[in-house]
N, C-alpha and C. Protein backbone atom coordinates (compact mmCIF):
# COMPACT_ATOMS: atom_id res chain seq x y z
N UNK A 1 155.06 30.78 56.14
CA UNK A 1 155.13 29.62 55.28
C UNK A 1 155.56 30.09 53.89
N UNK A 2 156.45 29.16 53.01
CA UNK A 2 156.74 29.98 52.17
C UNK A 2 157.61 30.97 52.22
N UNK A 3 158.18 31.31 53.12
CA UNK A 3 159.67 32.34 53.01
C UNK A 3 160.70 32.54 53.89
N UNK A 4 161.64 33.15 54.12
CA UNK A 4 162.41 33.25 55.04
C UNK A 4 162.75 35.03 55.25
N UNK A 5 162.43 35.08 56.98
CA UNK A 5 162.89 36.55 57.18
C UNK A 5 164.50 36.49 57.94
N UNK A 6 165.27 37.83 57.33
CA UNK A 6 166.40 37.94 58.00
C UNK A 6 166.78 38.89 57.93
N UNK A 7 168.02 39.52 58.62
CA UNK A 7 168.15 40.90 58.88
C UNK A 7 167.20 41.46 59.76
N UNK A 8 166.58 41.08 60.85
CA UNK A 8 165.22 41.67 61.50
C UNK A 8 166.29 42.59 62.39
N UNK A 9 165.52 43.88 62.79
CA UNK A 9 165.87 44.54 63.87
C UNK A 9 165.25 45.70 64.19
N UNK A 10 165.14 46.01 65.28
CA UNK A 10 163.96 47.02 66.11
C UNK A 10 165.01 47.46 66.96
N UNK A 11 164.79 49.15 66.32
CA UNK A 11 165.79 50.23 66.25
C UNK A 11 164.75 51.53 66.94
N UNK A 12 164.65 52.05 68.02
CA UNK A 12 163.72 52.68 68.58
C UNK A 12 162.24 52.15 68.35
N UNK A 13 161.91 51.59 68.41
CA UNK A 13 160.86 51.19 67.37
C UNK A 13 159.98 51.21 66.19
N UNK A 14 161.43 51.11 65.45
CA UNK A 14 161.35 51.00 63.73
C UNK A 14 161.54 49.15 63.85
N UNK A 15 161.19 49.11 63.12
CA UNK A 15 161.22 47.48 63.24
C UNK A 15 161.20 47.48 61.51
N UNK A 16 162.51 46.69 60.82
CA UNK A 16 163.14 46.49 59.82
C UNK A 16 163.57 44.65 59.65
N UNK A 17 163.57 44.16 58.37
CA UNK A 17 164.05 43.01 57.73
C UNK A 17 163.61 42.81 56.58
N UNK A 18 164.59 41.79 56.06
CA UNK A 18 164.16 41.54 54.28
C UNK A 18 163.73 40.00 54.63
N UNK A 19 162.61 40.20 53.54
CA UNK A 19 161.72 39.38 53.57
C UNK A 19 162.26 37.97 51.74
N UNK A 20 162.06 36.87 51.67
CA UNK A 20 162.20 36.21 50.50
C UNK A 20 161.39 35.22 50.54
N UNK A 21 160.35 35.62 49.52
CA UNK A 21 159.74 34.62 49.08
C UNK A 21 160.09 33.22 48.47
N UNK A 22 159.20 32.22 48.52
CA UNK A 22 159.54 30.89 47.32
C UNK A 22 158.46 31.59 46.02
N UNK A 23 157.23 32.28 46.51
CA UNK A 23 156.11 32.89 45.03
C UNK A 23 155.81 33.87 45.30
N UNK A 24 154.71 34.70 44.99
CA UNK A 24 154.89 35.71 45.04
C UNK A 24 153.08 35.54 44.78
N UNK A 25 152.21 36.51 45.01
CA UNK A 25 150.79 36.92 45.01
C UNK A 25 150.33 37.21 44.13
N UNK A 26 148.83 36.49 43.43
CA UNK A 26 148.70 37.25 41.93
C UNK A 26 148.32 38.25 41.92
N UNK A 27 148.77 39.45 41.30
CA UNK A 27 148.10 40.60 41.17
C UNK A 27 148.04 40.97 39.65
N UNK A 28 147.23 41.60 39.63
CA UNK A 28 147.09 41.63 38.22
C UNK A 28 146.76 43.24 37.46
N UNK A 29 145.98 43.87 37.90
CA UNK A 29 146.42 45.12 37.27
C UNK A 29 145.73 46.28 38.25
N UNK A 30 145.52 47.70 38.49
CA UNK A 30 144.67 48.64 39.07
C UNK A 30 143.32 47.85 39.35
N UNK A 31 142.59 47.88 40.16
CA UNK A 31 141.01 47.62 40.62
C UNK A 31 141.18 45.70 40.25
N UNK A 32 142.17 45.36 39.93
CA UNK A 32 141.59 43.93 39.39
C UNK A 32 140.36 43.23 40.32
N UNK A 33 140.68 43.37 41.31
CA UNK A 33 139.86 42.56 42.28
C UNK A 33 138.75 42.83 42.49
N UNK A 34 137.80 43.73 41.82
CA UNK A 34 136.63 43.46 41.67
C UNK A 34 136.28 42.64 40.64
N UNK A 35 137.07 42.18 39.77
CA UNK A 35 136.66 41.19 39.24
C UNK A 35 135.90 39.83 39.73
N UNK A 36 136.66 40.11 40.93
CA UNK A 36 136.63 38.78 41.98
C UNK A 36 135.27 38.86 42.78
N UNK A 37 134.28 39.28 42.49
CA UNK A 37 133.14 39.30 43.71
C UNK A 37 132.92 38.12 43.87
N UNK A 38 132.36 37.03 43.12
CA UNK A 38 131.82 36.04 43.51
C UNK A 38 133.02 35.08 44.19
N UNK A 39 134.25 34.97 44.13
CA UNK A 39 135.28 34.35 44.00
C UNK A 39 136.38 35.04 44.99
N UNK A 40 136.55 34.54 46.24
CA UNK A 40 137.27 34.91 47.56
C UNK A 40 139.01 35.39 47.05
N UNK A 41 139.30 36.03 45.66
CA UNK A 41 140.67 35.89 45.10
C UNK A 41 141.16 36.90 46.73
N UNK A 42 140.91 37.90 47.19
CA UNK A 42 141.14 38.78 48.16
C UNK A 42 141.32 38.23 49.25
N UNK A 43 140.61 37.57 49.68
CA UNK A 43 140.47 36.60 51.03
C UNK A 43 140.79 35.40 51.29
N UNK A 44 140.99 34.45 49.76
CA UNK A 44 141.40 33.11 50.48
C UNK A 44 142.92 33.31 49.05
N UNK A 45 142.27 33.34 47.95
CA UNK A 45 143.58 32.82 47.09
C UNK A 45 144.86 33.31 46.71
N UNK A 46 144.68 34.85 47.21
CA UNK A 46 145.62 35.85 47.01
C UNK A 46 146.06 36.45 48.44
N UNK A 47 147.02 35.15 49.33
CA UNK A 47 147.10 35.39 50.67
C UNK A 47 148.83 36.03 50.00
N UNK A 48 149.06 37.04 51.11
CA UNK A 48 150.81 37.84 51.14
C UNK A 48 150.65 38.31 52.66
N UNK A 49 150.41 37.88 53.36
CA UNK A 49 150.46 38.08 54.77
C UNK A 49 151.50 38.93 55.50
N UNK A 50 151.15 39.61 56.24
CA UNK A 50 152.49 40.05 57.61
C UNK A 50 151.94 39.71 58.89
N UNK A 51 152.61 39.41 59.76
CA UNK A 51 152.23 39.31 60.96
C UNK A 51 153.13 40.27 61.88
N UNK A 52 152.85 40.91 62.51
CA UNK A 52 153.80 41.58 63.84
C UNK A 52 153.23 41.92 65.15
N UNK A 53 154.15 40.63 65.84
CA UNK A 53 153.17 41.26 67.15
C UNK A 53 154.28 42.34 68.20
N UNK A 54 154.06 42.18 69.41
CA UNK A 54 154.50 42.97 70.35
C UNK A 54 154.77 44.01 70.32
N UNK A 55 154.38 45.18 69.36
CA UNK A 55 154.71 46.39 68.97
C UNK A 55 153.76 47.21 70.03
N UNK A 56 154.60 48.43 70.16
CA UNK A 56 153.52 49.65 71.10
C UNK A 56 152.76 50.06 70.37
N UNK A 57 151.30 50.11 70.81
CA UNK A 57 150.00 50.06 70.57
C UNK A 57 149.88 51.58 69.89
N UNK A 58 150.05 51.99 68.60
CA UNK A 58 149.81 52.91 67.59
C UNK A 58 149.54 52.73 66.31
N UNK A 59 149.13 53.62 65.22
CA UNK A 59 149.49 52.74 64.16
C UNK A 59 151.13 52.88 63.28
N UNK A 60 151.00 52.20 62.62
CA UNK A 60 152.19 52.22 61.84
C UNK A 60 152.10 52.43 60.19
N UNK A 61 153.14 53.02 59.36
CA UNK A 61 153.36 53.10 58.31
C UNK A 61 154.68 51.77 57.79
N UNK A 62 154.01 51.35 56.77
CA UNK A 62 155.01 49.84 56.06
C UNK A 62 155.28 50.81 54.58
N UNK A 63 156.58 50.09 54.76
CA UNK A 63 157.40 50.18 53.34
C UNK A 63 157.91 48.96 52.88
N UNK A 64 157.65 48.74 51.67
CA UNK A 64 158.80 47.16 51.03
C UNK A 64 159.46 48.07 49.69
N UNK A 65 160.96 47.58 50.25
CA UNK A 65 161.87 48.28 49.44
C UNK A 65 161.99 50.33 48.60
N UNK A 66 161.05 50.41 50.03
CA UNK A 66 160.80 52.03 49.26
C UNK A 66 159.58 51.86 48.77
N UNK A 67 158.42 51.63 48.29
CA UNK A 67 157.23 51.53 48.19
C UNK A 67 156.43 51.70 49.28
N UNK A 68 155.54 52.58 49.54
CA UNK A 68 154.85 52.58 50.72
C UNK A 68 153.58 51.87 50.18
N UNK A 69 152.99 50.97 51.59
CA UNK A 69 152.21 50.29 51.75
C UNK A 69 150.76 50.70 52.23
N UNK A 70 150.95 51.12 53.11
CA UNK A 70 150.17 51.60 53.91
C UNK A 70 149.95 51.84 55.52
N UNK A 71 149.06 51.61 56.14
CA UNK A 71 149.04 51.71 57.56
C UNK A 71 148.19 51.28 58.29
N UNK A 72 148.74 50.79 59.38
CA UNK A 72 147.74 49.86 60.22
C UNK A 72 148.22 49.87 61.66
N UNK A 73 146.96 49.10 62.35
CA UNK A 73 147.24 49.75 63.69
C UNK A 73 148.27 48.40 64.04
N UNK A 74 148.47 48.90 65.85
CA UNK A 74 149.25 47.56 66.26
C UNK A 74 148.50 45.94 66.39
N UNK A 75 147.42 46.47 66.56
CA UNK A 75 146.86 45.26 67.02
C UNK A 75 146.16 44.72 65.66
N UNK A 76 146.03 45.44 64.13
CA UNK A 76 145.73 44.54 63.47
C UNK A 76 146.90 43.60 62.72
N UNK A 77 147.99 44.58 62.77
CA UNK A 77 149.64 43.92 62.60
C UNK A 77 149.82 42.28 63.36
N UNK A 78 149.29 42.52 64.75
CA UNK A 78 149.51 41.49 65.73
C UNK A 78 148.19 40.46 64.86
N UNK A 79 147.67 40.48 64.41
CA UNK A 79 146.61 39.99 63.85
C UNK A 79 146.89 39.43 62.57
N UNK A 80 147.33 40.32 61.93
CA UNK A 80 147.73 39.89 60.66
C UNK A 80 147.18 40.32 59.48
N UNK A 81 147.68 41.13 58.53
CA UNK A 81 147.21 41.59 57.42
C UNK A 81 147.70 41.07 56.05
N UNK A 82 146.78 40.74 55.12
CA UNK A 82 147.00 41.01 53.82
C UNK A 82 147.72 41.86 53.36
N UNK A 83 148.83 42.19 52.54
CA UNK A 83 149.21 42.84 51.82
C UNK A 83 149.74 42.98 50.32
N UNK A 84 148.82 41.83 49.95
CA UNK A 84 148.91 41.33 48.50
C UNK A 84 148.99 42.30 47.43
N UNK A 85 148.16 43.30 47.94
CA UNK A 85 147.15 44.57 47.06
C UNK A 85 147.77 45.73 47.72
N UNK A 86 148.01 45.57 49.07
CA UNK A 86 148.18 46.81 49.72
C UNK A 86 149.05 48.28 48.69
N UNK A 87 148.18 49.32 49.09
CA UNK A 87 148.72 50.44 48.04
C UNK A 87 147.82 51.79 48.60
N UNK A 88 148.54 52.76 48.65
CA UNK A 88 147.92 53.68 49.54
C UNK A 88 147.59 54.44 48.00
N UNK A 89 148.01 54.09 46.84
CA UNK A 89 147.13 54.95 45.86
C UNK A 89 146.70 53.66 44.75
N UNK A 90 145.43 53.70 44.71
CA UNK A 90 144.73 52.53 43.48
C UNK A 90 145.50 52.77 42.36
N UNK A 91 145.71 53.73 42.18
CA UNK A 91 146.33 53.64 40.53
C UNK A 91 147.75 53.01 40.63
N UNK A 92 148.15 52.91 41.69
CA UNK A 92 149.79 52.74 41.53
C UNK A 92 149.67 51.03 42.40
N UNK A 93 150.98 50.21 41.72
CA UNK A 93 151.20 49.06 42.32
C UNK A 93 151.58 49.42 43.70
N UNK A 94 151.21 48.29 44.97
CA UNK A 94 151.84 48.95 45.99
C UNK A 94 153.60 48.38 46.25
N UNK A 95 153.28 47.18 46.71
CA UNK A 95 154.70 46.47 47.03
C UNK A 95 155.10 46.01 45.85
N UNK A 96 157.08 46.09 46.05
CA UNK A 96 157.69 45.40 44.53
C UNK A 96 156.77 43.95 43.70
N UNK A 97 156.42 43.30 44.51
CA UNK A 97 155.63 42.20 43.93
C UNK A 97 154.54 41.91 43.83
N UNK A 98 153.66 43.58 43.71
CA UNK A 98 152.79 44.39 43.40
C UNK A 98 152.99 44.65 41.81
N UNK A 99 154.16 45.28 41.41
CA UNK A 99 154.84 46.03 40.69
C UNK A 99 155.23 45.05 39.37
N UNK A 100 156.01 44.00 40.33
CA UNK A 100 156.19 43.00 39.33
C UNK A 100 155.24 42.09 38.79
N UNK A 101 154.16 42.21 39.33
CA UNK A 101 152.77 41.63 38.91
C UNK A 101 152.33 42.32 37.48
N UNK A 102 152.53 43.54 37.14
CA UNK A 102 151.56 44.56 36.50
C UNK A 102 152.41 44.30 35.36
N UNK A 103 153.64 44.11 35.69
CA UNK A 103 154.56 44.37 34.49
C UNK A 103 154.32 42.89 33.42
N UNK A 104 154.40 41.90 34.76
CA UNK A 104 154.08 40.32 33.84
C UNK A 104 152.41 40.27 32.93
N UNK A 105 151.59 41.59 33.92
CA UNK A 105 150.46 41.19 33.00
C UNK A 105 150.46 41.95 32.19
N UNK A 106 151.66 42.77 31.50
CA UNK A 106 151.76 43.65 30.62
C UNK A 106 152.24 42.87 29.41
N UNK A 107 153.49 41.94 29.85
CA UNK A 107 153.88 41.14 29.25
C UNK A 107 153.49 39.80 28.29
N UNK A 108 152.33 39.52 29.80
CA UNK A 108 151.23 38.51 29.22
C UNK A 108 150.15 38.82 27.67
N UNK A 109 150.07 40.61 28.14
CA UNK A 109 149.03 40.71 26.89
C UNK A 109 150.05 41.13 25.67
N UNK A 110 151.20 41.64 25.88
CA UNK A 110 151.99 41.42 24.53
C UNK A 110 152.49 40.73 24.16
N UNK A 111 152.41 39.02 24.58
CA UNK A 111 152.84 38.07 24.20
C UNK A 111 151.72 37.57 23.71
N UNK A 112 150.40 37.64 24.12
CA UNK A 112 148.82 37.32 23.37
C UNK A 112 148.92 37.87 21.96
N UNK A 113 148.82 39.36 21.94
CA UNK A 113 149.01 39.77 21.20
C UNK A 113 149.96 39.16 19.82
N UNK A 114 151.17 38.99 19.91
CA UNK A 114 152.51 38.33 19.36
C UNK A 114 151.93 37.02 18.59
N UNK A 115 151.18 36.53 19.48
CA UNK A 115 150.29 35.12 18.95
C UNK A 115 149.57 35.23 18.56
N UNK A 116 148.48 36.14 18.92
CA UNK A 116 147.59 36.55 17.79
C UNK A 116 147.96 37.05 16.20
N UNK A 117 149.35 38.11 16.07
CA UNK A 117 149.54 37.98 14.95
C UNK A 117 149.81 37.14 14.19
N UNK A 118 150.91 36.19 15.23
CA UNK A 118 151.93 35.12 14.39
C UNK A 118 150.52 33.74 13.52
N UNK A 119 148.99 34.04 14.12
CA UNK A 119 148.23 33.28 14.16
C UNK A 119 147.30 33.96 12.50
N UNK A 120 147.41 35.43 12.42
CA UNK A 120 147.01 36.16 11.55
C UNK A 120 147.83 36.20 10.36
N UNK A 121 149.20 36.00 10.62
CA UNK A 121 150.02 35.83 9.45
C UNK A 121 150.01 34.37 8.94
N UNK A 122 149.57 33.29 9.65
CA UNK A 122 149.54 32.00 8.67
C UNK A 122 148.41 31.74 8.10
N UNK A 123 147.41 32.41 8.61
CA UNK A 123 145.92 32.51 8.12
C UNK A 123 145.64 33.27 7.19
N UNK A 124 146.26 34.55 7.01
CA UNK A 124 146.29 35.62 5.94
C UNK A 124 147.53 35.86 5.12
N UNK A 125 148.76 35.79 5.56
CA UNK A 125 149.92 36.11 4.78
C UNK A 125 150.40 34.93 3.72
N UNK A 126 149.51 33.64 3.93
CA UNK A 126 150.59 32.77 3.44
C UNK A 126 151.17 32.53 2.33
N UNK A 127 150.79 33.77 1.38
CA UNK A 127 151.21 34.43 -0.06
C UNK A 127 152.39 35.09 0.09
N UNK A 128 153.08 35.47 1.41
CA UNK A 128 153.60 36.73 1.57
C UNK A 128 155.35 35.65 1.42
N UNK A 129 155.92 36.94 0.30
CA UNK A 129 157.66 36.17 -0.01
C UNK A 129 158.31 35.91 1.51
N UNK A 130 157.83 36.56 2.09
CA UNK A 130 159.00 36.71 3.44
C UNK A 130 158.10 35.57 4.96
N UNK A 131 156.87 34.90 4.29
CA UNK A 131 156.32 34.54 5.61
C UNK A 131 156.96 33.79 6.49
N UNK A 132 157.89 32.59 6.13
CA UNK A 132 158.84 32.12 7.02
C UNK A 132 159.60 32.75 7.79
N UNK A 133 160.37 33.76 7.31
CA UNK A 133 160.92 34.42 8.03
C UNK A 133 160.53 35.70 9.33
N UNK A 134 158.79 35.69 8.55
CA UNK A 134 158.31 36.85 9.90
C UNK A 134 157.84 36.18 10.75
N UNK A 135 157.15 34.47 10.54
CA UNK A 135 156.94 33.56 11.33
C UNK A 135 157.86 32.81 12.28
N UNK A 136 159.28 32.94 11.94
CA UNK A 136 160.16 32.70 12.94
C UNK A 136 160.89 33.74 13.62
N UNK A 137 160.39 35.19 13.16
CA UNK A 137 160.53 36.76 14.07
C UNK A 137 159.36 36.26 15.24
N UNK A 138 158.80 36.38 14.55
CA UNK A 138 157.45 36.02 15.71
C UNK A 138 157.51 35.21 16.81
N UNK A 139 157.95 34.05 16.46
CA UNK A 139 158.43 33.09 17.33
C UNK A 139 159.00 33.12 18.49
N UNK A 140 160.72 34.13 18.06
CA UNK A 140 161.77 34.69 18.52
C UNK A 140 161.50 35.74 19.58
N UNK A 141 160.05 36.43 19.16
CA UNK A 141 160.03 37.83 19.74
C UNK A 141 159.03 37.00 20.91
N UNK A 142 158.07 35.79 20.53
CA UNK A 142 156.96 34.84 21.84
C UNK A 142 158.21 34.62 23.20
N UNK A 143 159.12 33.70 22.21
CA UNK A 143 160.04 33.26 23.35
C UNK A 143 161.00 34.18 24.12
N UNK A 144 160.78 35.33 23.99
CA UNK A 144 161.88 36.58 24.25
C UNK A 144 161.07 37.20 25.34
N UNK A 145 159.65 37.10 25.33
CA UNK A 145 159.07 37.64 26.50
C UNK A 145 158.50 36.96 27.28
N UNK A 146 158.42 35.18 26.69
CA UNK A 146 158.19 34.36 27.83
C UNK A 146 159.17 34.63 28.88
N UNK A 147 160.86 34.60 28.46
CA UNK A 147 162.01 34.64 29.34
C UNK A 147 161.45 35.73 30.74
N UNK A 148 161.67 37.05 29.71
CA UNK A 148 161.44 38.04 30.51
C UNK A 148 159.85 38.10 30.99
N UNK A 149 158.94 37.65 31.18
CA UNK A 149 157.80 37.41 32.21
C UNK A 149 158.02 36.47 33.08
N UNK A 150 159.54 35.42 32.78
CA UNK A 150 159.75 34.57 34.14
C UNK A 150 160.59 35.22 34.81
N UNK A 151 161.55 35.88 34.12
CA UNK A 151 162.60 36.83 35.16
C UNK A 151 161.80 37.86 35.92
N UNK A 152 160.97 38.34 35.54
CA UNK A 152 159.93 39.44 36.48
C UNK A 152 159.38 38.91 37.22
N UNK A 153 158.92 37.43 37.08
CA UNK A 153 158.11 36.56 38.11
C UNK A 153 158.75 36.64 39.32
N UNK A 154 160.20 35.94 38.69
CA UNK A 154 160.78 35.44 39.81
C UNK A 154 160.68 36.52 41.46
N UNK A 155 160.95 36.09 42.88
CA UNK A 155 160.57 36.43 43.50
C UNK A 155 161.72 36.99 44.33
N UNK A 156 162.16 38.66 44.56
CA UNK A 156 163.36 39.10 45.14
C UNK A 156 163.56 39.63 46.60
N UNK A 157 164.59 39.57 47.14
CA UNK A 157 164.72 39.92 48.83
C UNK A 157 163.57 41.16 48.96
N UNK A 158 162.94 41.46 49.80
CA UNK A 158 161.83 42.89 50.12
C UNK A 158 162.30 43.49 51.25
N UNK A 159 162.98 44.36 51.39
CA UNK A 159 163.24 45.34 52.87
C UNK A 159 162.22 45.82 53.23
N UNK A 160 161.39 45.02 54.67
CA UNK A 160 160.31 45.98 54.40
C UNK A 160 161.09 47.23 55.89
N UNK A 161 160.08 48.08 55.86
CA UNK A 161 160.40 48.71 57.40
C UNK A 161 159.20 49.09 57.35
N UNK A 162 158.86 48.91 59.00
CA UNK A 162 157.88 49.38 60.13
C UNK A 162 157.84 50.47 60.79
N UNK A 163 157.15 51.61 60.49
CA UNK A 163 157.82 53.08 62.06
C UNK A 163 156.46 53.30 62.21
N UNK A 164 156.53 53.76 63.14
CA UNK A 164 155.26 54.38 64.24
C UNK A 164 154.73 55.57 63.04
N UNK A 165 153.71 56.37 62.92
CA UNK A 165 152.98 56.98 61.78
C UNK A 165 153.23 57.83 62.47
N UNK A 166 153.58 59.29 61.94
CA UNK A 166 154.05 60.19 62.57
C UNK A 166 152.99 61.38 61.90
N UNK A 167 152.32 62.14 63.01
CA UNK A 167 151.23 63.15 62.89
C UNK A 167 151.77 64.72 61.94
């Protein structure tokens, strides 16, 4: 629901396609999701699903676009996993729209930030010869990273590939 797969193909059994979203999963920074104890963000609100069934019964290693994911067996694939979060190292985003998550909430707090000053300079500067003009820098620099936190939003083709986990 929500996307279209194409390019699929199962190549010895590598099983490959790009995936396109209409949105994309909130993620928000390293460990965020303990934030979430009381609040199902993991389990109900922050769904990025895969499903794969009919695969020979091993586990497998996932990649989206060169990012490794992680690994899972066949039968929880056939089942269906989350991979909203998925990341075989906590510190690192896992999937591109993992990645592009971290960057928008990077964005988000230097655009807080931006407002917080532009909010500190009419409250404190308003003596200052130049305040119009740092108040419409300010402005310039809000609307410059709204753009670019929607262009990062936006949601791009994902190659993922599937191979058997190799010992």
């Amino acid at each position: 629901i929500g996307c279209k797969i194409y390019d699929l193909k199962n190549h010895e059994g590598i099983v490959s396609f790009t995936r396109k979203d209409e949105r994309l999963p909130l993620n928000l920074s390293p460990l965020w999701m303990l934030h979430g104890m009381y609040i199902p963000i993991g389990t109900e609100l922050n769904r990025y699903m895969l499903t794969i069934d009919h695969l020979q019964t091993c586990d497998y290693e996932i990649t989206a676009n060169g990012r490794a994911l992680g690994t899972w067996s066949s039968s929880s694939l056939a089942a269906g996993v989350n991979i909203a979060s998925a990341t075989p190292d906590p510190w690192m985003p896992g999937g591109p729209w993992d990645a592009q998550a971290h960057i928008v909430k990077i964005l988000t707090d230097m655009r807080d930030e931006i407002v917080f000053a532009r909010q500190g300079m009419d409250q404190t500067l308003s003596s200052h010869p130049r305040i119009d003009s740092l108040g419409t820098e300010a402005d310039a620099i809000e609307k410059s990273i709204v753009n670019l936190q929607r262009n990062t939003a936006r949601p791009i083709p994902i190659k993922f590939i599937v191979s058997p986990k190799t010992k």
